[in-house]
N, C-alpha and C. Protein backbone atom coordinates (compact mmCIF):
# COMPACT_ATOMS: atom_id res chain seq x y z
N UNK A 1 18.17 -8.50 8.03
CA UNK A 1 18.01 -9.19 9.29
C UNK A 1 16.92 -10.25 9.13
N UNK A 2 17.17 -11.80 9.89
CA UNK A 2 15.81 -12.75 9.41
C UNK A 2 15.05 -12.34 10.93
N UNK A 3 14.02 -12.40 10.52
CA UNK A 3 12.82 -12.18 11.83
C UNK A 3 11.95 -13.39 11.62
N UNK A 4 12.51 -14.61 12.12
CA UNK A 4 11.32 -15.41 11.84
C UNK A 4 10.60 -15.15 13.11
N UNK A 5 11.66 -15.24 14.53
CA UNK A 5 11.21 -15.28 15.69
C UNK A 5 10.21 -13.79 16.31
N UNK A 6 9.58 -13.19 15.31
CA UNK A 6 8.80 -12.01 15.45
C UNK A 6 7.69 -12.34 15.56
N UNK A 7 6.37 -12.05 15.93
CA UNK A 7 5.07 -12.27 15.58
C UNK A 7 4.22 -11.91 14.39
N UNK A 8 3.70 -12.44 13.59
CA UNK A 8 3.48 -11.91 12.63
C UNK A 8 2.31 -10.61 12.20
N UNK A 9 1.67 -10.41 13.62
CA UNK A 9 0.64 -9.24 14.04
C UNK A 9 0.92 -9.10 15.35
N UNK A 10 0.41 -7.80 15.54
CA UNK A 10 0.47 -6.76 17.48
C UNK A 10 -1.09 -6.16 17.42
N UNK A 11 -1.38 -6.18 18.35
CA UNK A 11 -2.38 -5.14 18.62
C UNK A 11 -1.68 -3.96 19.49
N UNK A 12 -1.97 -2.57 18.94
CA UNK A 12 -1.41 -1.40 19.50
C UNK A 12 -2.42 -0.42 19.99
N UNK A 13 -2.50 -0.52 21.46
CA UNK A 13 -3.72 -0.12 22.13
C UNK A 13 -3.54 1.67 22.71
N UNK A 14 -4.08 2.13 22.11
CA UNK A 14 -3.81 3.80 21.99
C UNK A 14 -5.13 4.40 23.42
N UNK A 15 -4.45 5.27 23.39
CA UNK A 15 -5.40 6.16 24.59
C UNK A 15 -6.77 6.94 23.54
N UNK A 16 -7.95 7.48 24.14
CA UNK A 16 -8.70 8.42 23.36
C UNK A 16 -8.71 9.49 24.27
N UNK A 17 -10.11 10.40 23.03
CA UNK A 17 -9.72 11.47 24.18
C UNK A 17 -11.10 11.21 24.87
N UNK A 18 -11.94 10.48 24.26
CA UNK A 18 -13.30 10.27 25.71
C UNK A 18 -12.20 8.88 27.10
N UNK A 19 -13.19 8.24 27.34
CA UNK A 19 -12.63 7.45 28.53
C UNK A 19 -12.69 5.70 27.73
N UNK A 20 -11.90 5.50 27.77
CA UNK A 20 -11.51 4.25 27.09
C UNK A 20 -9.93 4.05 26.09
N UNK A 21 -10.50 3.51 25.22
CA UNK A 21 -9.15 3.31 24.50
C UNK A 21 -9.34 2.45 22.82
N UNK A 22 -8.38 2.48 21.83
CA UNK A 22 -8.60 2.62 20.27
C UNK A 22 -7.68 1.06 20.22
N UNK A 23 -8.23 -0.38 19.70
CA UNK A 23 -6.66 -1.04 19.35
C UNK A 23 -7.15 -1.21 18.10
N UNK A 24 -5.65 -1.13 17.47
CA UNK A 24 -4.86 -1.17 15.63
C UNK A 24 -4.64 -2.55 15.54
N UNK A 25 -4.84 -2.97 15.20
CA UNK A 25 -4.25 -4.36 14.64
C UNK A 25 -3.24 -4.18 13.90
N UNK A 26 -1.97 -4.41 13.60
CA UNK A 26 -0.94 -4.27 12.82
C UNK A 26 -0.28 -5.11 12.45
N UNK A 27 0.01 -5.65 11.07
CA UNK A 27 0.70 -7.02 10.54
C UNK A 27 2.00 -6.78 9.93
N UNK A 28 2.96 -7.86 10.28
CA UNK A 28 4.44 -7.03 9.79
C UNK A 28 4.33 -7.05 8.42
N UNK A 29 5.14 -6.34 7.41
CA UNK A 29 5.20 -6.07 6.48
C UNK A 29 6.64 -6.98 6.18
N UNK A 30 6.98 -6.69 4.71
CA UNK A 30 8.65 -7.30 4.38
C UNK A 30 9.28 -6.22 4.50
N UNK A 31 9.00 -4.76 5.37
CA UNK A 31 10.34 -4.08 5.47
C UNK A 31 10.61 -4.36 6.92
N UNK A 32 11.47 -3.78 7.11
CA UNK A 32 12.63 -3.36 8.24
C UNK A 32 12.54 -1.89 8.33
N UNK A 33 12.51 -1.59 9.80
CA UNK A 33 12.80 0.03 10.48
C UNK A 33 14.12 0.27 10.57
N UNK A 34 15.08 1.24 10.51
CA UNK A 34 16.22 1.45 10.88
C UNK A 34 16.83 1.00 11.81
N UNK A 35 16.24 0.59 12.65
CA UNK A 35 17.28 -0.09 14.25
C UNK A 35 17.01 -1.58 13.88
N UNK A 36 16.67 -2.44 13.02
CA UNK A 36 16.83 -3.39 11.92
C UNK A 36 15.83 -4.12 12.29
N UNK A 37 14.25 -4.18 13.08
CA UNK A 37 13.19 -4.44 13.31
C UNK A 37 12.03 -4.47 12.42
N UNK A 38 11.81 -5.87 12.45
CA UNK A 38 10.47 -5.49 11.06
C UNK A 38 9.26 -4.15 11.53
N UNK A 39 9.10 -4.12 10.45
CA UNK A 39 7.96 -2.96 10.24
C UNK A 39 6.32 -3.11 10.11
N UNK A 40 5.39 -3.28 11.07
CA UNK A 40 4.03 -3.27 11.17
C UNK A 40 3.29 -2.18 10.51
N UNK A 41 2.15 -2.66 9.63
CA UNK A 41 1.31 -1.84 9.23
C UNK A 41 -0.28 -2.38 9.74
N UNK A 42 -1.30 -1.34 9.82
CA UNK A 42 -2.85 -1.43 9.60
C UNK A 42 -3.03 -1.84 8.16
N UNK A 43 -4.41 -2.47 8.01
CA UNK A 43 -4.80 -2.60 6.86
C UNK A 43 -4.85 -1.64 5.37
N UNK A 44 -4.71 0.02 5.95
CA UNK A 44 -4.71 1.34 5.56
C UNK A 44 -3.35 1.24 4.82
N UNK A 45 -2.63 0.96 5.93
CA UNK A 45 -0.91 1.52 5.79
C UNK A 45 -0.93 3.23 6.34
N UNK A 46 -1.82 2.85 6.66
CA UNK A 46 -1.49 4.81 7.65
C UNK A 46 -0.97 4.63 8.76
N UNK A 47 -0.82 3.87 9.44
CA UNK A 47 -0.70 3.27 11.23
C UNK A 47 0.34 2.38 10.55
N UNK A 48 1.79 2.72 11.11
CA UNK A 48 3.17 1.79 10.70
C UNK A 48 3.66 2.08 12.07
N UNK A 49 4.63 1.00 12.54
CA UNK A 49 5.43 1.03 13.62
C UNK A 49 6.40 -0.36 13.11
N UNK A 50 7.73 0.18 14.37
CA UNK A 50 8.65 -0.78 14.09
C UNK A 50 8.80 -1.37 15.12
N UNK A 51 8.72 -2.11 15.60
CA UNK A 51 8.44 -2.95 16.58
C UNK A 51 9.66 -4.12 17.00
N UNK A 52 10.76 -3.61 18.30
CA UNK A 52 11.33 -4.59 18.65
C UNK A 52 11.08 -5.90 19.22
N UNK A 53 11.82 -6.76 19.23
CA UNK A 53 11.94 -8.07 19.88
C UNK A 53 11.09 -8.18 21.49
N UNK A 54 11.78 -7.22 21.75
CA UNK A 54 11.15 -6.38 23.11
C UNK A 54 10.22 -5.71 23.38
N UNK A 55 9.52 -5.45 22.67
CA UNK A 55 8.38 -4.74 22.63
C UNK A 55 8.60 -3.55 22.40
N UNK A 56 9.67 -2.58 22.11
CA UNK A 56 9.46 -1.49 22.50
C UNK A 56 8.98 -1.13 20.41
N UNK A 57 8.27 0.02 20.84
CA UNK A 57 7.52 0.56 19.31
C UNK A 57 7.86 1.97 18.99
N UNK A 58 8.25 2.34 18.03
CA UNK A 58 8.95 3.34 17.37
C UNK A 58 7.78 3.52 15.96
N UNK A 59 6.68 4.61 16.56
CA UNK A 59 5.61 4.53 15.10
C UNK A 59 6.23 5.26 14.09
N UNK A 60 6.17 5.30 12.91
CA UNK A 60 6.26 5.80 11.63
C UNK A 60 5.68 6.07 10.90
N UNK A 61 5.86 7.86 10.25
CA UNK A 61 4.73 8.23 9.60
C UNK A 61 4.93 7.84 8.06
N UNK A 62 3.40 7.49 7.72
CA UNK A 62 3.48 6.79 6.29
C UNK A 62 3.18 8.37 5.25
N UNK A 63 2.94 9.70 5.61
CA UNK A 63 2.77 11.02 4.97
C UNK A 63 3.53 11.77 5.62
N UNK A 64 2.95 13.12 5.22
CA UNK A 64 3.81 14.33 5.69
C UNK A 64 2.71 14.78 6.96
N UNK A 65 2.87 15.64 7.32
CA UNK A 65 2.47 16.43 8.48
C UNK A 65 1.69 15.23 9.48
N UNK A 66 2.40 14.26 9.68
CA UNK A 66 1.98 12.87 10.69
C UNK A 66 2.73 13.46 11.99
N UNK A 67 2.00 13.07 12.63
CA UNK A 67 2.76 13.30 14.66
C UNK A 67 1.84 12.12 15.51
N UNK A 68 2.41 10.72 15.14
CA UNK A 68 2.06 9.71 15.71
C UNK A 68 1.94 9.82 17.34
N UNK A 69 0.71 9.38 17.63
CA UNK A 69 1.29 9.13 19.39
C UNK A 69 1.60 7.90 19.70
N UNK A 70 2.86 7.18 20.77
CA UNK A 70 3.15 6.35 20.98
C UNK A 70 2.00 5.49 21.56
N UNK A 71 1.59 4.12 21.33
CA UNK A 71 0.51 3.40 22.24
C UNK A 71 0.97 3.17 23.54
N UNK A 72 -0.20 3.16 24.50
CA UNK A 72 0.00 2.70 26.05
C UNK A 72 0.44 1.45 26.21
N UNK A 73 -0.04 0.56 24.89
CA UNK A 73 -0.28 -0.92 25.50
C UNK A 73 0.48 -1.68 23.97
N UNK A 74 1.31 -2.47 23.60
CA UNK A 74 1.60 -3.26 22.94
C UNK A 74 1.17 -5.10 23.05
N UNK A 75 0.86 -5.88 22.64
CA UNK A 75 0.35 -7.16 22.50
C UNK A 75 0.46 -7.83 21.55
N UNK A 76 1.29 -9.02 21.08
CA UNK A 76 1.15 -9.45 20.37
C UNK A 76 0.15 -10.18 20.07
N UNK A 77 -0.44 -10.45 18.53
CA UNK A 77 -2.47 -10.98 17.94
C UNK A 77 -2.21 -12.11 18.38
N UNK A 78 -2.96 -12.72 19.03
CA UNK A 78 -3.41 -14.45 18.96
C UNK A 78 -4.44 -14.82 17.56
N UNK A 79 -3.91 -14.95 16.80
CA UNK A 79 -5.31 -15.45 16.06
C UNK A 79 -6.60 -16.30 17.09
């Protein structure tokens, strides 16, 4: 699939457990997620999501015993 029309970073704004909130910066990678959406990583590559056109985010675990929580808030980066 070509994704030019994607952004090339999101910020993915997660809940904590004090009072506030965590954002990931995430930059697409050259893969693709299964529903044919490029694939965002953190600088780590521990924090992956696939990220539609639409915003909607489908995270992905980069190990074993991962149980991602979905973010509250999606945004695409402005440099």
């Amino acid at each position: 699939m070509n994704t030019p029309d994607f952004p090339d970073s999101y910020e993915l704004v997660f809940e904590t457990t004090d009072e506030g909130s965590d954002t990931v910066l995430v930059r697409r990678t050259t893969m693709t997620g299964a529903g044919g959406s490029p694939v965002y990583a953190d600088g780590t590559g521990i924090v992956r999501a696939e990220i539609s056109q639409g915003g909607e985010v489908r995270m992905l675990a980069s190990g074993g015993h991962q149980a991602h929580v979905a973010p509250l808030e999606v945004h695409p980066h402005r440099s």
